[in-house]
N, C-alpha and C. Protein backbone atom coordinates (compact mmCIF):
# COMPACT_ATOMS: atom_id res chain seq x y z
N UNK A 1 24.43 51.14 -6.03
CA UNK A 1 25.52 51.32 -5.11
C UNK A 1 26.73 51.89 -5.84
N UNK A 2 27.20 52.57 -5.23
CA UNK A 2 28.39 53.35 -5.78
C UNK A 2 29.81 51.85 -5.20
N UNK A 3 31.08 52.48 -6.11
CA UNK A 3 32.05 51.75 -5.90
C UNK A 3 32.71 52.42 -5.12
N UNK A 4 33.16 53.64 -4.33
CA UNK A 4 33.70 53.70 -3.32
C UNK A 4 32.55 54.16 -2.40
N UNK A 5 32.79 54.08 -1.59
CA UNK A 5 32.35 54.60 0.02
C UNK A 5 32.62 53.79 1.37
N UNK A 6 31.89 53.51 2.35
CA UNK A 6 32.28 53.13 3.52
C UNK A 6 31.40 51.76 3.96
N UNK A 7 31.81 51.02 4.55
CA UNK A 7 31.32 49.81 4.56
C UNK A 7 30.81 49.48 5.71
N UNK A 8 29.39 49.20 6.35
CA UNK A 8 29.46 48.61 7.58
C UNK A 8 29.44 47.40 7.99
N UNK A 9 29.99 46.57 8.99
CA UNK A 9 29.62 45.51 9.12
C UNK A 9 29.12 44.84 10.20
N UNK A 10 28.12 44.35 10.58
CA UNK A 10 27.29 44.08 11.68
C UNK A 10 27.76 42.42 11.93
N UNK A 11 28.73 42.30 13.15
CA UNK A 11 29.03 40.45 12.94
C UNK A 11 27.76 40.30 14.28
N UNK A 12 27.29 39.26 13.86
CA UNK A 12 26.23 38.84 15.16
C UNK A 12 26.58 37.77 15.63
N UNK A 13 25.96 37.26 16.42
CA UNK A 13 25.94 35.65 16.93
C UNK A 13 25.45 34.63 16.07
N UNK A 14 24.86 34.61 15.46
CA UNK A 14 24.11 33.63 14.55
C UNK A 14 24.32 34.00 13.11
N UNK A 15 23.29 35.76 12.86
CA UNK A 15 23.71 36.35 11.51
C UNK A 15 24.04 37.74 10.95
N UNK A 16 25.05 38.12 10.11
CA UNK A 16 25.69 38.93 10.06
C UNK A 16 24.81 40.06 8.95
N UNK A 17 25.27 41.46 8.82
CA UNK A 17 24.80 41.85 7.97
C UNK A 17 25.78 43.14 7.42
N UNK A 18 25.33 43.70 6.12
CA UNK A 18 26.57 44.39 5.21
C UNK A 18 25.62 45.79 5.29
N UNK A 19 26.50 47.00 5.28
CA UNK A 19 25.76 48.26 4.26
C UNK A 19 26.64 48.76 3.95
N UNK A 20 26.51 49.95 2.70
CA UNK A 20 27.23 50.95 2.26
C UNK A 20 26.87 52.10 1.95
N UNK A 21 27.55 53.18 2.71
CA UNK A 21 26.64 54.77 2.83
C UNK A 21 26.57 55.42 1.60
N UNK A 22 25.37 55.44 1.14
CA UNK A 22 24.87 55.96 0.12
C UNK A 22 25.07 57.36 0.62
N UNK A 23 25.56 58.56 0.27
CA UNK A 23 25.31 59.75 0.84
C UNK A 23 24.99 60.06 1.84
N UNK A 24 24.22 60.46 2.52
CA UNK A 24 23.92 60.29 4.34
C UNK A 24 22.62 59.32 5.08
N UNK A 25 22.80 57.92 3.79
CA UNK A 25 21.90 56.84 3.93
C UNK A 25 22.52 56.02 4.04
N UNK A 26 22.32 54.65 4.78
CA UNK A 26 22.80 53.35 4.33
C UNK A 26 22.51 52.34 3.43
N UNK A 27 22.56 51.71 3.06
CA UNK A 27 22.30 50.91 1.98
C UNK A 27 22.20 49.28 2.26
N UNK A 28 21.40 48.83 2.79
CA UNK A 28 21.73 47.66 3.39
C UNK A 28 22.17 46.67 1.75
N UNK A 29 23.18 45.61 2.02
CA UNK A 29 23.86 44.87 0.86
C UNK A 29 22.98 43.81 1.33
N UNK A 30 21.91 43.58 -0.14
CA UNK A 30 21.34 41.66 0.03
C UNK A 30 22.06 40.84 -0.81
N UNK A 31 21.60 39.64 -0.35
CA UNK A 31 22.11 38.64 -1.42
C UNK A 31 21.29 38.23 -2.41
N UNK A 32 21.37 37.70 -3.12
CA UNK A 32 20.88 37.08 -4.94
C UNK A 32 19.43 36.89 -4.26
N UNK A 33 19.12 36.32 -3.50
CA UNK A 33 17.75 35.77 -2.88
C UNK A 33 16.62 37.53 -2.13
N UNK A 34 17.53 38.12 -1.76
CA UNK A 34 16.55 39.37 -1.65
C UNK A 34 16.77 39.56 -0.18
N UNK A 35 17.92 37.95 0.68
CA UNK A 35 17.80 38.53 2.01
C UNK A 35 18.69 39.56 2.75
N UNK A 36 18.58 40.32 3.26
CA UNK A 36 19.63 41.10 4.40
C UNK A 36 20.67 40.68 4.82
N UNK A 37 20.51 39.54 5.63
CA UNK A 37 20.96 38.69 6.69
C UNK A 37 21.82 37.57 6.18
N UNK A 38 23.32 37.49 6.71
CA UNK A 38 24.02 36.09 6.26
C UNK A 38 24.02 35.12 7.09
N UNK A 39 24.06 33.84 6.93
CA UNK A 39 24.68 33.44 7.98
C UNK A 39 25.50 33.10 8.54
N UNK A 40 26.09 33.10 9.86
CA UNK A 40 27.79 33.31 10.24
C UNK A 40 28.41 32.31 10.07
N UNK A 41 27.82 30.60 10.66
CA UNK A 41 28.20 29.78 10.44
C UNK A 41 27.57 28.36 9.73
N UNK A 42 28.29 27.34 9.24
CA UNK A 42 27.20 26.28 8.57
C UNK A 42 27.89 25.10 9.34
N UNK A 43 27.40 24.00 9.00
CA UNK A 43 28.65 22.72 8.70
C UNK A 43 27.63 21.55 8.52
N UNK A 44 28.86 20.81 7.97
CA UNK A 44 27.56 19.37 7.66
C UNK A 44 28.92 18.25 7.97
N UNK A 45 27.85 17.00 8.61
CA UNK A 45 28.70 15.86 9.10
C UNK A 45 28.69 14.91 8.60
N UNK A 46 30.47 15.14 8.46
CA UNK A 46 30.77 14.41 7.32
C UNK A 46 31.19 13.01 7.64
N UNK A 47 31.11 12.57 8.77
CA UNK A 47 30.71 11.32 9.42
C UNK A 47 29.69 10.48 9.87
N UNK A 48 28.78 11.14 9.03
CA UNK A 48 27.39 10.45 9.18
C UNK A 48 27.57 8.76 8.26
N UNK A 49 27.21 8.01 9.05
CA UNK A 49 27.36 6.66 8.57
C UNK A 49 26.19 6.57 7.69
N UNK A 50 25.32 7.21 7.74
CA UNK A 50 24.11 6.93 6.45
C UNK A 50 24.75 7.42 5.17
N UNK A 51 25.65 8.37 5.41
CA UNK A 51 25.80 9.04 3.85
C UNK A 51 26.35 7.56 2.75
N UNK A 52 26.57 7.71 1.61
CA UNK A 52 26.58 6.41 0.20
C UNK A 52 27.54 7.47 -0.07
């Protein structure tokens, strides 16, 4: 990937995704793991009475 060019960004409902135009290609951006796809949102409850 080059350091300048144009960025796309795909926001979805669930999961999002990155590219950057390689010359008159896109480039889809993965993460460390090899996937495409982020995901938009997480959360964990932090009121769970089981947690120690």
């Amino acid at each position: 990937m080059t350091s300048n060019g144009i960025l796309g960004i795909d926001l979805g409902t669930t999961n999002s995704a990155f590219a950057v135009m390689e010359g008159a290609d896109p480039e889809i951006v993965v993460d460390g793991g090899g996937d495409e796809g982020y995901v938009d949102a997480g959360f964990e409850d932090i009121d769970d009475e089981n947690d120690q």
